[in-house]
Protein backbone atom coordinates (compact mmCIF):
# COMPACT_ATOMS: atom_id res chain seq x y z
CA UNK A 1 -15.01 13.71 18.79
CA UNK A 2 -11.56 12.11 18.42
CA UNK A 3 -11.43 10.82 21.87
CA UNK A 4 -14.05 8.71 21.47
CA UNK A 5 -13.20 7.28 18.24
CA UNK A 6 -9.83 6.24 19.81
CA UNK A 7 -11.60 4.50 23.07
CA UNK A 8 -13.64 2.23 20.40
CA UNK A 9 -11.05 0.90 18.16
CA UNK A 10 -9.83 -2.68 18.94
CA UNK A 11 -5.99 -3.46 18.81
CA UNK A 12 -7.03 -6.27 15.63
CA UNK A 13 -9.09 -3.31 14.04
CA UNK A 14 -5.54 -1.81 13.76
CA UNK A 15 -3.09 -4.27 12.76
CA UNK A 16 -5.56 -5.61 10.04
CA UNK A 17 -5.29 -1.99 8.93
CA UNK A 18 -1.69 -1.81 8.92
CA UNK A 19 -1.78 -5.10 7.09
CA UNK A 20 -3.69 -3.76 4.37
CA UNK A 21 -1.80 -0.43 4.44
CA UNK A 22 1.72 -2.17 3.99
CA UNK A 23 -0.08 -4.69 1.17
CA UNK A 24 -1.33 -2.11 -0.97
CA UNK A 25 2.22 -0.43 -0.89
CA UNK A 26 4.01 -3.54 -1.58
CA UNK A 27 1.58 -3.77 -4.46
CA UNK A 28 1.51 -0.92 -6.40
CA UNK A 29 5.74 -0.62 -5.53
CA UNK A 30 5.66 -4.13 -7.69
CA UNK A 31 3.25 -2.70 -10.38
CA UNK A 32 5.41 -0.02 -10.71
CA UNK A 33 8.58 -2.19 -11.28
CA UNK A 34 7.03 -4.29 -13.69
CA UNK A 35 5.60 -1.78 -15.72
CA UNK A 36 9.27 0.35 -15.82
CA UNK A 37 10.76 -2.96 -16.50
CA UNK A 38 8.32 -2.90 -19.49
CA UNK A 39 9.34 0.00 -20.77
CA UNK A 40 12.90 -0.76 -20.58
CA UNK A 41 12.34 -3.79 -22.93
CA UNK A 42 10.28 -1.57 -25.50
CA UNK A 43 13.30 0.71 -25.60
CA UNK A 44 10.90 3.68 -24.85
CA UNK A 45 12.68 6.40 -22.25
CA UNK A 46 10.78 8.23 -19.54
């Protein structure tokens, strides 16, 4: 079944993946910061 998944997928298919992969990360790494940042300036402790 996997080997012909693998024969279909086009080298774009895959780096617009990544793409999307290494966005989302970036994003919710910068969500993160902001909202700890937020909590710093309330004064509230994890």
């Amino acid at each position: 079944m996997f080997d012909g998944i693998r024969e279909n997928i086009s080298p774009a298919i895959l780096a617009v993946a990544t793409v999307l992969i290494l966005l989302s990360v970036a994003l919710l790494a910068t969500v993160e910061m902001l909202r700890r940042r937020n909590l710093r300036i309330r004064g509230i402790r994890e």
